[in-house]
PDB file of N, CA and C in Angstrom:
ATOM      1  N   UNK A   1     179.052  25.310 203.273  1.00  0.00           N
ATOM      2  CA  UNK A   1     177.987  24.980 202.362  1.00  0.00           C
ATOM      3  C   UNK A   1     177.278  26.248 201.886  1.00  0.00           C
ATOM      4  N   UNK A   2     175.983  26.101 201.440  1.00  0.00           N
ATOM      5  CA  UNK A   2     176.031  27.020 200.424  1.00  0.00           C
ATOM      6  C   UNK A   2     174.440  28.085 201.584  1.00  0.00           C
ATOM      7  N   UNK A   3     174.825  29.192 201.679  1.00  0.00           N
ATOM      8  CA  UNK A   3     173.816  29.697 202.617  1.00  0.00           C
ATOM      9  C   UNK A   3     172.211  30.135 202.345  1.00  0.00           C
ATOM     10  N   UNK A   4     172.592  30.107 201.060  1.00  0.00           N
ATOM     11  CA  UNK A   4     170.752  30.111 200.441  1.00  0.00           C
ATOM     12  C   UNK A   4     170.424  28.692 200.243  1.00  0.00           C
ATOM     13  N   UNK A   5     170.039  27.863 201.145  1.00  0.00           N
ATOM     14  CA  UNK A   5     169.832  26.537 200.771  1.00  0.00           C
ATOM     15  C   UNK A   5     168.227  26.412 200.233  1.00  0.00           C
ATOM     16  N   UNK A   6     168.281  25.378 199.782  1.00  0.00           N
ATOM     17  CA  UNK A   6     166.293  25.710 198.965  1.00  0.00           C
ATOM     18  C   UNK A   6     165.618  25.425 200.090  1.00  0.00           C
ATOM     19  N   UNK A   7     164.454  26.279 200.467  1.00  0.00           N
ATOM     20  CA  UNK A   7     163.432  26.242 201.068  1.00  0.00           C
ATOM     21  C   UNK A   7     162.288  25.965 200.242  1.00  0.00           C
ATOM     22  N   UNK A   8     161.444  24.426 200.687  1.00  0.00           N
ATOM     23  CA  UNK A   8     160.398  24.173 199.599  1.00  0.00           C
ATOM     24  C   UNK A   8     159.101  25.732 200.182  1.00  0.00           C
ATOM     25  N   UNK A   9     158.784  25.314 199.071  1.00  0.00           N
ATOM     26  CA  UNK A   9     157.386  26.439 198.538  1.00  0.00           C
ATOM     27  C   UNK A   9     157.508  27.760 198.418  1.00  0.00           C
ATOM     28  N   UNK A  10     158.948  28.685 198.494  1.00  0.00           N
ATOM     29  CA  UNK A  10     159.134  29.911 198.378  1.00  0.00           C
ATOM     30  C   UNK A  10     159.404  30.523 197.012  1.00  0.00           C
ATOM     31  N   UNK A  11     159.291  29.603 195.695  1.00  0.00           N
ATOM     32  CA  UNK A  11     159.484  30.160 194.597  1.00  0.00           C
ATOM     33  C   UNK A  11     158.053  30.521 193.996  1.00  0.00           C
ATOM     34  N   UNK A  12     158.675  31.800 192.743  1.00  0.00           N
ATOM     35  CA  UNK A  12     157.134  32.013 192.575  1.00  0.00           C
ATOM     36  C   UNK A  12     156.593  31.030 190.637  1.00  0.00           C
ATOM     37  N   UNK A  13     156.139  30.908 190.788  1.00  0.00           N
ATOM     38  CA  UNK A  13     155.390  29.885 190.099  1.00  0.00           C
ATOM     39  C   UNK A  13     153.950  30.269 189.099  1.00  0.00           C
ATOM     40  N   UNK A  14     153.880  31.695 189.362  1.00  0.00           N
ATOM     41  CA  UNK A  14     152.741  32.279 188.795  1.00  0.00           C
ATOM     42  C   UNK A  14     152.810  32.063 187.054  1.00  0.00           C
ATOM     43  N   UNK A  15     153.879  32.421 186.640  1.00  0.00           N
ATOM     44  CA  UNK A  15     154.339  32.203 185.112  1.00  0.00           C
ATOM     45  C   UNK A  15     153.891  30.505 184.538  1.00  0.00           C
ATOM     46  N   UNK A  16     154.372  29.681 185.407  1.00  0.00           N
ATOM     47  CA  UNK A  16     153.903  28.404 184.928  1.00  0.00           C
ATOM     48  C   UNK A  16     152.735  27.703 185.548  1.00  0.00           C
ATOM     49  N   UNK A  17     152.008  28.460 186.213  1.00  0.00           N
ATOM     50  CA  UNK A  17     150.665  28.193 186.566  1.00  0.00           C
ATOM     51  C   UNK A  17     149.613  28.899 185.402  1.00  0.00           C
ATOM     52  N   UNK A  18     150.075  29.747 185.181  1.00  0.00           N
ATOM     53  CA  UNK A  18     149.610  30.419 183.335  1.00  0.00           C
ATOM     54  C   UNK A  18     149.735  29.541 182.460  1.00  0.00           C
ATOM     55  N   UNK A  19     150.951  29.177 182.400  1.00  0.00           N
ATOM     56  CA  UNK A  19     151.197  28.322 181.304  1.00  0.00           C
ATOM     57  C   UNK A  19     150.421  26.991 181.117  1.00  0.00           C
ATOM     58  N   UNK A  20     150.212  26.135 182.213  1.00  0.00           N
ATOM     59  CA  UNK A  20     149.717  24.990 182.676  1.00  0.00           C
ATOM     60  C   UNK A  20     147.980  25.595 182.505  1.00  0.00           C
ATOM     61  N   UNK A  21     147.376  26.647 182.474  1.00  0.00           N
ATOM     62  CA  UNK A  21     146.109  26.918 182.574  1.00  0.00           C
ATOM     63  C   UNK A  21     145.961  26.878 181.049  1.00  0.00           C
ATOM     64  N   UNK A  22     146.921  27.617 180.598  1.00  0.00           N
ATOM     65  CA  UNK A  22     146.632  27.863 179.357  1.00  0.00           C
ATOM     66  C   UNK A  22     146.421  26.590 178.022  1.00  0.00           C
ATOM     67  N   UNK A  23     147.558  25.609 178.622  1.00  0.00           N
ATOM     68  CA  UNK A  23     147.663  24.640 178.235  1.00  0.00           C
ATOM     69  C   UNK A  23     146.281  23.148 178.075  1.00  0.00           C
ATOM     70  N   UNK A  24     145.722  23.925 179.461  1.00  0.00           N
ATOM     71  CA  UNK A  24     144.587  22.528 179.581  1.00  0.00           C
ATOM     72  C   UNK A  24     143.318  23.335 178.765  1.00  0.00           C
ATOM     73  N   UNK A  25     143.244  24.460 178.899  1.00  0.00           N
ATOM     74  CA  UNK A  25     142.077  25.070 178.144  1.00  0.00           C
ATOM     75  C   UNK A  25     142.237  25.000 176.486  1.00  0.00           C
ATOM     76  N   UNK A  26     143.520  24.985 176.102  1.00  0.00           N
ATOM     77  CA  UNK A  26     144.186  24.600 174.605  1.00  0.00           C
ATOM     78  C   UNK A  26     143.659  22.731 174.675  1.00  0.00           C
ATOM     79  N   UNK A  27     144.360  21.902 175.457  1.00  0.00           N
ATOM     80  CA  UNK A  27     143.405  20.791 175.087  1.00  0.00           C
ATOM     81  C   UNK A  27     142.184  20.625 175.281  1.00  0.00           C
ATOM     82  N   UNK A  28     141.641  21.347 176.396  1.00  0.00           N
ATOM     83  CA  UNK A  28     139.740  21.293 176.525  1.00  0.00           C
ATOM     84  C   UNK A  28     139.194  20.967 175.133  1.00  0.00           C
ATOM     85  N   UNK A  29     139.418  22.601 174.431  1.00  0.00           N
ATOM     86  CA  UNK A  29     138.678  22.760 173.639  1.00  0.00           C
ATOM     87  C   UNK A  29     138.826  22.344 172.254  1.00  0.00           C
ATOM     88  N   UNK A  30     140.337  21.782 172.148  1.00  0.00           N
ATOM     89  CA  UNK A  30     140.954  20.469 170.893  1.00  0.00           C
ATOM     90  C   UNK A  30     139.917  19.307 171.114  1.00  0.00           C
ATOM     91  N   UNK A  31     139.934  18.761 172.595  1.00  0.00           N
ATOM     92  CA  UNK A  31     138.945  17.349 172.563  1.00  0.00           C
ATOM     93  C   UNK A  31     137.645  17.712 172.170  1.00  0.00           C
ATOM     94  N   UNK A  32     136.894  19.061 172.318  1.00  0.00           N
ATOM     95  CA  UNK A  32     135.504  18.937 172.115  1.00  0.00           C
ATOM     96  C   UNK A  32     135.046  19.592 171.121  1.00  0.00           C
ATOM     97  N   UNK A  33     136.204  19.947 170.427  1.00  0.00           N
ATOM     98  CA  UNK A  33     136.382  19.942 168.428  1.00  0.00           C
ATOM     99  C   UNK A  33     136.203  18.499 168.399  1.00  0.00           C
ATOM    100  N   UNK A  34     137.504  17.625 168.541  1.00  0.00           N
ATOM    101  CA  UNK A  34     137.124  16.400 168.092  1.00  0.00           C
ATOM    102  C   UNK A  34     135.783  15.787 168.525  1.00  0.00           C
ATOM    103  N   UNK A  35     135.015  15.877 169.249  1.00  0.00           N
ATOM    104  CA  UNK A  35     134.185  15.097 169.241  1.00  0.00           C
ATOM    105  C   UNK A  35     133.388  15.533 168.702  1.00  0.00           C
ATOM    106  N   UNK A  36     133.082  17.604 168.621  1.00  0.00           N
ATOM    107  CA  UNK A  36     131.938  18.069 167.645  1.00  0.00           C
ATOM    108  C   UNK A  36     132.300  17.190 166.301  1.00  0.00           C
ATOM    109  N   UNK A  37     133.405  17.319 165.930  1.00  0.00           N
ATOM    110  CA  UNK A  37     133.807  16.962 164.237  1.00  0.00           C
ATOM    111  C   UNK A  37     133.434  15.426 164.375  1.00  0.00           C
ATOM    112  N   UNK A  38     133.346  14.378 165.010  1.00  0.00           N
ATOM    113  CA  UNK A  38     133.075  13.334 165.401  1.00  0.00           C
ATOM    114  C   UNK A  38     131.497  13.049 164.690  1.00  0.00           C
ATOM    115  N   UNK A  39     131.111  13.556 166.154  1.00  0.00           N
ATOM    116  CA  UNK A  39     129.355  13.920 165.836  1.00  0.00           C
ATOM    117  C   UNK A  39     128.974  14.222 164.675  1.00  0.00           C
ATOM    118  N   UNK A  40     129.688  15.146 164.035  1.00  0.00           N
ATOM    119  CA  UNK A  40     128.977  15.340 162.927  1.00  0.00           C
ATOM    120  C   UNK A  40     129.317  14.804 161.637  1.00  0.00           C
ATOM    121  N   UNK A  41     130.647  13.772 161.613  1.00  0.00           N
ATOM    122  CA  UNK A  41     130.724  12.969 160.770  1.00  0.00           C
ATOM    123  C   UNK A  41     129.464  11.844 161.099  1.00  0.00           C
ATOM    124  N   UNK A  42     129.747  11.390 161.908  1.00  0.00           N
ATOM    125  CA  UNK A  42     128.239  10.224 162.019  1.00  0.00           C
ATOM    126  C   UNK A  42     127.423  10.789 161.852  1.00  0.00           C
ATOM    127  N   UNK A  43     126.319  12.060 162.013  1.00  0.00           N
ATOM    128  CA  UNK A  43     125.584  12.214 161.478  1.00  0.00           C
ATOM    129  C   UNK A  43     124.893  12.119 160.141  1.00  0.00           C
ATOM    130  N   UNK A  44     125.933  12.676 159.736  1.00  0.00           N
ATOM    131  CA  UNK A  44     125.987  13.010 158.276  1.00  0.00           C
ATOM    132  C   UNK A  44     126.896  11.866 157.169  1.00  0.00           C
ATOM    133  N   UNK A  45     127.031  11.105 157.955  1.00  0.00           N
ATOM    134  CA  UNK A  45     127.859   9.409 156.754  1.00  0.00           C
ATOM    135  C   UNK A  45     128.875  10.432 155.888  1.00  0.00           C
ATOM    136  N   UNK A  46     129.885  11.299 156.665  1.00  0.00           N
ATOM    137  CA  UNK A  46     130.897  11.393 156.272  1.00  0.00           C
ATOM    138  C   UNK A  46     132.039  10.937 156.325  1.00  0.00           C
TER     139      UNK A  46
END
């Protein structure tokens, strides 16, 4: 069989822990556009 067999938790993961950060801070701040742009359509009867 094969002698490097997978050992869980020894890969490194730093690259897509970036990615995944980067990703939720890209939707954060999409949702709280939409809701500024929200807000300020009701305000304003646009």
């Amino acid at each position: 069989m094969a002698d490097n067999a997978h050992s869980h938790g020894n890969m490194d993961v730093s690259t897509q822990e970036k990615t995944f950060d980067g990703f939720i801070y890209l939707v954060t701040r999409a949702a709280i556009g939409c809701v500024v742009l929200l807000l300020i359509a009701a305000l304003f009867g646009a």
